[in-house]
Protein backbone atom coordinates (compact mmCIF):
# COMPACT_ATOMS: atom_id res chain seq x y z
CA UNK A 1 279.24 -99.62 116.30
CA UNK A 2 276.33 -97.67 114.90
CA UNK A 3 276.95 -94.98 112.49
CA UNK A 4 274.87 -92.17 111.89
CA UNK A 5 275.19 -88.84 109.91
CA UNK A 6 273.85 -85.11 109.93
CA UNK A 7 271.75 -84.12 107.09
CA UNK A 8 271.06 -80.72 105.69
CA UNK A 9 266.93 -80.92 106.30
CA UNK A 10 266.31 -78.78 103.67
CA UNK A 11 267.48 -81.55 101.48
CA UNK A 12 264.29 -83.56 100.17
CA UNK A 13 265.30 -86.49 102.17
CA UNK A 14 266.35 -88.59 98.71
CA UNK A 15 269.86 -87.94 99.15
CA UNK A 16 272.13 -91.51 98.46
CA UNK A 17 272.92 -92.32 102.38
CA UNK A 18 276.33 -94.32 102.49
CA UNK A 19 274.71 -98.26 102.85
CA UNK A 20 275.95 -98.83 106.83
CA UNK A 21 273.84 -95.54 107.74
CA UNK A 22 270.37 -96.22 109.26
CA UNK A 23 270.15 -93.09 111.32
CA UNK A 24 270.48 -89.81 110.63
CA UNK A 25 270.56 -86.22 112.58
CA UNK A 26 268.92 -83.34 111.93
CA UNK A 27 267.61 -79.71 113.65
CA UNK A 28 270.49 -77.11 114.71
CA UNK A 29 272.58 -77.82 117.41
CA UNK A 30 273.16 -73.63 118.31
CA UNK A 31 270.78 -71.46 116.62
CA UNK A 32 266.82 -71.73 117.19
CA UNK A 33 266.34 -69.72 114.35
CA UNK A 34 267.93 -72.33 112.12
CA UNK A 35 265.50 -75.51 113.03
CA UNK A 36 263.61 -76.56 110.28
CA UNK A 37 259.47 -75.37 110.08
CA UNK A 38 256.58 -78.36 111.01
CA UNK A 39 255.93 -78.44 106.96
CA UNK A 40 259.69 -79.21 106.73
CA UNK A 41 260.32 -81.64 109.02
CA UNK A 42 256.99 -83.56 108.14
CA UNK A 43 258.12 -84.14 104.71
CA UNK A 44 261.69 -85.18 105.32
CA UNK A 45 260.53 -87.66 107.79
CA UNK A 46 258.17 -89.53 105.98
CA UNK A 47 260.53 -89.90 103.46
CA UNK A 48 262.99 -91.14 105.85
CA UNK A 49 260.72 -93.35 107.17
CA UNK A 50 260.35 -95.34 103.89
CA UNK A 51 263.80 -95.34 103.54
CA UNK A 52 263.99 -97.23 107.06
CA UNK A 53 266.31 -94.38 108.81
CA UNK A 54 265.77 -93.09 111.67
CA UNK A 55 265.76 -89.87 113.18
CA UNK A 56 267.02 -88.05 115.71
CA UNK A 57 266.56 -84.64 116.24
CA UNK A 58 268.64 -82.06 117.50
CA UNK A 59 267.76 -78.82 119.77
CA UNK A 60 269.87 -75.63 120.61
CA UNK A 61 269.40 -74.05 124.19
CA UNK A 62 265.82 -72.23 123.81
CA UNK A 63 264.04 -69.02 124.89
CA UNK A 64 260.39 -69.46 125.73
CA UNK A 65 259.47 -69.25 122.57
CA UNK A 66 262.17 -71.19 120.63
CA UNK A 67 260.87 -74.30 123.26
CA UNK A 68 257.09 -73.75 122.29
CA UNK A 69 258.66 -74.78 118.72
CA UNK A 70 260.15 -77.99 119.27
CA UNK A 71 257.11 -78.65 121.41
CA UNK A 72 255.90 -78.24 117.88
CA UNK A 73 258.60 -80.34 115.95
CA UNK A 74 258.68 -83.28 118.25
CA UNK A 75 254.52 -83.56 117.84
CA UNK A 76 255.03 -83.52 114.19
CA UNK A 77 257.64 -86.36 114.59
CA UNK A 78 255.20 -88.79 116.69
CA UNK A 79 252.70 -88.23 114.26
CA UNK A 80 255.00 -90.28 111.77
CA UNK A 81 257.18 -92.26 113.30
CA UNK A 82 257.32 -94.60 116.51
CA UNK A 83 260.48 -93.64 117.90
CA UNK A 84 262.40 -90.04 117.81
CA UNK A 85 265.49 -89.14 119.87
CA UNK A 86 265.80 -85.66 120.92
CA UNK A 87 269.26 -84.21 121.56
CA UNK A 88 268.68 -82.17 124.28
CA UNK A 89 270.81 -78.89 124.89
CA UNK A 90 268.57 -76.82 126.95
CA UNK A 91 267.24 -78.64 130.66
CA UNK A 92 264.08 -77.20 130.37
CA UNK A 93 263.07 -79.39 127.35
CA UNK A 94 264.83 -82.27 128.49
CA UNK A 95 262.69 -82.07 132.07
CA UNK A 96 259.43 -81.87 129.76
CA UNK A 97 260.55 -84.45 127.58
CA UNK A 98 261.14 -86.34 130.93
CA UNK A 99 258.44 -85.81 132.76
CA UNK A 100 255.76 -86.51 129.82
CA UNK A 101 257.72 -89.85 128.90
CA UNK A 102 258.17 -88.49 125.56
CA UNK A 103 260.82 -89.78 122.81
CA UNK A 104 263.99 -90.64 123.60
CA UNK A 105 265.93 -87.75 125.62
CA UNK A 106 269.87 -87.29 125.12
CA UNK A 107 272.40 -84.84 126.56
CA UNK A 108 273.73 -82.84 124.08
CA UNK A 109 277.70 -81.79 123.73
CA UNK A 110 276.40 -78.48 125.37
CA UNK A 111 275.40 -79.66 128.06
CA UNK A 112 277.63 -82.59 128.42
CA UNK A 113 280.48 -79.56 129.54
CA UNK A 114 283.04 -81.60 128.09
CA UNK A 115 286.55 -79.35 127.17
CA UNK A 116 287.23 -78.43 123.88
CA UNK A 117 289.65 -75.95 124.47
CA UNK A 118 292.70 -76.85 121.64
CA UNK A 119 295.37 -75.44 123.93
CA UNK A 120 294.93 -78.35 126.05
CA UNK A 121 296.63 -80.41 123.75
CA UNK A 122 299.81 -78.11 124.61
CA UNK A 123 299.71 -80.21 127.80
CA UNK A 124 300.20 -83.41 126.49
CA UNK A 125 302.68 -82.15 123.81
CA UNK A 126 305.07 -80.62 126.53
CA UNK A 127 305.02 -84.05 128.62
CA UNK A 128 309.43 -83.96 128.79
CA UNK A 129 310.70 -81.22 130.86
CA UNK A 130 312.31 -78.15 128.76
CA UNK A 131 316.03 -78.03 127.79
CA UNK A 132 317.02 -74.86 128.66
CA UNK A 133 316.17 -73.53 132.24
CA UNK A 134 313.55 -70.37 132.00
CA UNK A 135 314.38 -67.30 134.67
CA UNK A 136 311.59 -64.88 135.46
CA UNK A 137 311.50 -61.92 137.04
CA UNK A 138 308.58 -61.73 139.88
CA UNK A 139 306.04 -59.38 140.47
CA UNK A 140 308.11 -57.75 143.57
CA UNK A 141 311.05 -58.23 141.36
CA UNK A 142 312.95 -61.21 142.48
CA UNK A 143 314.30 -63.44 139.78
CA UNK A 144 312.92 -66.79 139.70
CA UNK A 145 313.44 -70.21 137.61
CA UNK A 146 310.70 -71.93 136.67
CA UNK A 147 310.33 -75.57 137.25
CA UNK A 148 308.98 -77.88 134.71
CA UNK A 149 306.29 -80.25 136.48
CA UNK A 150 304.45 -82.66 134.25
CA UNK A 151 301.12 -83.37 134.69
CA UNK A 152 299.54 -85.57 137.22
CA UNK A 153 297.40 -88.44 135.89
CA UNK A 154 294.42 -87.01 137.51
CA UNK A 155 294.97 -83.84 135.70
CA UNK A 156 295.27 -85.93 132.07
CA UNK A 157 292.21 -87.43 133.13
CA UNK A 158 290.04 -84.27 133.75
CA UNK A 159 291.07 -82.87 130.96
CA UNK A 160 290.02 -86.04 128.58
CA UNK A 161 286.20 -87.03 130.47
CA UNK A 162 283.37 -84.56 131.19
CA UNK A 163 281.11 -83.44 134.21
CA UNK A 164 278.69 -85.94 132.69
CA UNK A 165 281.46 -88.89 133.41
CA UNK A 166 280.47 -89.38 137.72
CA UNK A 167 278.68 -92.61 139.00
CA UNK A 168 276.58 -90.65 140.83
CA UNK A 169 275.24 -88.42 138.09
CA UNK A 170 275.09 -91.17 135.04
CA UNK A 171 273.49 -93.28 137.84
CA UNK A 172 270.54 -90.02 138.46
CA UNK A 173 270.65 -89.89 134.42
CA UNK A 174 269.78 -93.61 133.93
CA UNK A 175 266.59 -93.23 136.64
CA UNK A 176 265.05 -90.36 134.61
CA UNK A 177 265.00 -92.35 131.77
CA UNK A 178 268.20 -91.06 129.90
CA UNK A 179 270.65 -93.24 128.91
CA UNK A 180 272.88 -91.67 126.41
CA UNK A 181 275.00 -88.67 126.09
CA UNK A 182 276.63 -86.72 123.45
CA UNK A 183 280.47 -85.68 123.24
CA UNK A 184 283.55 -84.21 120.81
CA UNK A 185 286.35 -85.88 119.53
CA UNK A 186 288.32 -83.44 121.55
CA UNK A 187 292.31 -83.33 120.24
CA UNK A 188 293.63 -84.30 124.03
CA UNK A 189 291.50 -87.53 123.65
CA UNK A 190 289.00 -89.15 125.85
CA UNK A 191 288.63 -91.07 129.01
CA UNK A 192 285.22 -92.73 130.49
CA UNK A 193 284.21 -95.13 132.30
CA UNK A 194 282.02 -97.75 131.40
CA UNK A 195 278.29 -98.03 133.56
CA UNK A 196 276.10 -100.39 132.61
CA UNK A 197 273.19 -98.85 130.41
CA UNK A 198 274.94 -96.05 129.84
CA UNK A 199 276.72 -94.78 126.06
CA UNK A 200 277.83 -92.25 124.34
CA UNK A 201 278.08 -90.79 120.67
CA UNK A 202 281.01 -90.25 119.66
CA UNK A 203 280.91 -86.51 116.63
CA UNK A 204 283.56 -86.41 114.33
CA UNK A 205 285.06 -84.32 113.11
CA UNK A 206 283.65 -81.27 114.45
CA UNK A 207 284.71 -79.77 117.95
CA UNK A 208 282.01 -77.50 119.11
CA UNK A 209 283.97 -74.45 121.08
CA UNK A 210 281.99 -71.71 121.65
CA UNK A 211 278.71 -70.67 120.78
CA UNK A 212 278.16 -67.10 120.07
CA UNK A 213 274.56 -65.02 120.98
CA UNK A 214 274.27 -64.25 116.91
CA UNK A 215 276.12 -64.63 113.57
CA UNK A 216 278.27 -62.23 112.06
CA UNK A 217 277.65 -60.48 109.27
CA UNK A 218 279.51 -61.63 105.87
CA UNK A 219 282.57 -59.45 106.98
CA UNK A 220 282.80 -61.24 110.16
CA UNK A 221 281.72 -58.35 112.22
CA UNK A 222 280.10 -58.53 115.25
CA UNK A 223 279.48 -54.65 116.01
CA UNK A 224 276.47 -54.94 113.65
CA UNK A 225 274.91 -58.28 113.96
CA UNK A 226 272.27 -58.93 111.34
CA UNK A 227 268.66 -59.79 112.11
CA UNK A 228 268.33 -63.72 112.44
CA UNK A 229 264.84 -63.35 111.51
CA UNK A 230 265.66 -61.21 107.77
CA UNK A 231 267.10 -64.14 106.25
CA UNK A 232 270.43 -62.73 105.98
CA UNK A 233 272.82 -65.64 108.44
CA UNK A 234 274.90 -67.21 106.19
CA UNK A 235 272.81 -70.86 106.92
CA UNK A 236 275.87 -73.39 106.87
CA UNK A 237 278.66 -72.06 105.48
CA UNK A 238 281.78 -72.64 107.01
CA UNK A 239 284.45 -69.38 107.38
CA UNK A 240 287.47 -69.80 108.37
CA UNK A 241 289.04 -68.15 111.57
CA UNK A 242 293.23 -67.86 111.97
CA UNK A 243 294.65 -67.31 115.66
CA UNK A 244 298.21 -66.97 115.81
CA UNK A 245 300.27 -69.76 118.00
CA UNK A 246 297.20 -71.93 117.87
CA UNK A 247 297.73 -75.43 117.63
CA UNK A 248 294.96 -75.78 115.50
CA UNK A 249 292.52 -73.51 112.63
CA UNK A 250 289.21 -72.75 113.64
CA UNK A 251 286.03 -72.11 111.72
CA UNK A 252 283.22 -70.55 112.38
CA UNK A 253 279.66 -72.06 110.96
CA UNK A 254 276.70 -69.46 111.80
CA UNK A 255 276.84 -68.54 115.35
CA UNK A 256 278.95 -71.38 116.75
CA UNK A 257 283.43 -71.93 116.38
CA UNK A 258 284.39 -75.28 115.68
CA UNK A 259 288.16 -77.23 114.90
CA UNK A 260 288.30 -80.24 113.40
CA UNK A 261 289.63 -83.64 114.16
CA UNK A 262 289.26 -87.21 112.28
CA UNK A 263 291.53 -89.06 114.25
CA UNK A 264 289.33 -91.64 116.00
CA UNK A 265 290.72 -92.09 119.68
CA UNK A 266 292.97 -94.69 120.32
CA UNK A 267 291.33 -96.11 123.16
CA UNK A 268 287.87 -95.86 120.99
CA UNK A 269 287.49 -99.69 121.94
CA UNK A 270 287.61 -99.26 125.49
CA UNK A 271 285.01 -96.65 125.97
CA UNK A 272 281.67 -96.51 125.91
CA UNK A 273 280.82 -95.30 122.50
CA UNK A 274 278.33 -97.31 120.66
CA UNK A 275 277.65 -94.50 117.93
CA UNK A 276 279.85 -92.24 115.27
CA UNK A 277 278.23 -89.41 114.07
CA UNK A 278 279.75 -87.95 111.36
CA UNK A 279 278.94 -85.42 109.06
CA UNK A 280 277.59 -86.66 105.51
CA UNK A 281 277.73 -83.01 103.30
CA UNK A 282 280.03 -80.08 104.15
CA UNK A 283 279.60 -77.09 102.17
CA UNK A 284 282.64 -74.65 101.65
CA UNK A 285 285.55 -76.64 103.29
């Protein structure tokens, strides 16, 4: 199992990497606006590279001009190192990443449309059939009981893989020259198959839920979004978000909600997941 770690890239690049990590992540997974400049990302990886880590680096979905950028990024990357990875979460830089055989293309958890919704778990928790017999009244007012019906395993199993989990897409992925996707350590667990040449990257703890067209301001209020470009996002810190009756606590970390879970999957042997991805520094837990 590999193990590899996100890094804040406005660190210098000299921070003390646990020993077992050779690769780390870096970039902004939701927010153009937050990847790192060319000057940036030049230093930090040639300091990486003399460490002997490497890189992979991670995209958002793009506008044209957010795209013209990581054009950018990934041409300051070659210039250094052999090998990059690019997590891809917007198709129109993984097709030009594809079609000019550059780096290492990867689906991202965006695209990978895997569900993270928490209240799934409510599913697996209510498994046994109720005690007490519920009556509801219809919509044309007849009274009605309500039948408890458990899951089917083909339901359990949709709600634990991804669109990304088919034969006949991973087998389409794998001739394009893209052999490795990106997923959550979603809290109803996960089921995939295993295809030759094919893996996955397992993120923990994070569970990306939504992703949000801007930040908030400080107060949380999205009637007056601030300007992404004035310097006034809150860059990385982590505000927590209470629904009632949720089974779990959400936070929000600049324009994207998260949960969090750090209980690997059971079943982690049996799938395909050659890579843990973890992250190394989180500010204002």
């Amino acid at each position: 199992m590999e193990h590899a770690c996100w890094i804040d890239y406005r660190q210098d690049g000299s921070l003390p990497l646990p020993e077992h990590v050779k690769r780390v992540y870096l970039g902004h997974e939701t927010c153009q606006e937050r990847l790192p400049s060319v000057d940036e990302l030049h230093r930090l990886s040639k300091t990486l590279k003399r460490r002997d880590v490497s890189i992979t680096l991670v995209t958002p979905f793009l506008t044209n001009e957010g795209i013209t950028r990581v054009y950018q990024l990934i041409d300051c990357l070659l210039s250094v190192l052999d090998t990059v990875e690019v997590v891809c979460s917007d198709w129109g830089l993984l097709y030009y990443l594809i079609e000019n055989g550059l780096c290492t293309p990867i689906i991202s958890r965006l695209l990978s449309s895997q569900l993270t919704d928490p209240r799934i778990i409510r599913v697996f928790q209510s498994m046994q059939p109720p005690a007490e017999v519920k009556k509801v009244q219809h919509i044309d007012g007849a009274q009605c009981v309500l039948k408890y019906t458990p899951p089917s395993s083909d339901l359990v199993s949709h709600y634990r893989s991804s669109w990304i989990d088919k034969d006949n897409v991973i087998a389409y992925l794998i001739s394009r020259g893209i052999y490795r996707c990106e997923i959550s350590n979603v809290a109803q667990g996960v089921e995939l198959r295993t295809v030759k040449g094919w893996s996955y990257s397992l993120h923990v703890p994070d569970v990306l839920v939504a992703v949000m067209r801007r930040c908030p301001d400080e107060r949380e209020d999205f009637n007056t979004p601030p300007d992404c470009l004035s310097g006034t996002c809150l860059k990385g810190i982590r505000k927590r978000w209470h629904f009632p009756n949720f089974p779990v606590e959400f936070f929000r970390c600049d324009n994207a909600l998260y949960y969090r879970r750090h209980t690997l999957p059971e079943n982690l042997t049996l799938l395909p997941v050659n890579r843990i991805v973890s992250n190394y520094k989180v500010r204002n837990e």
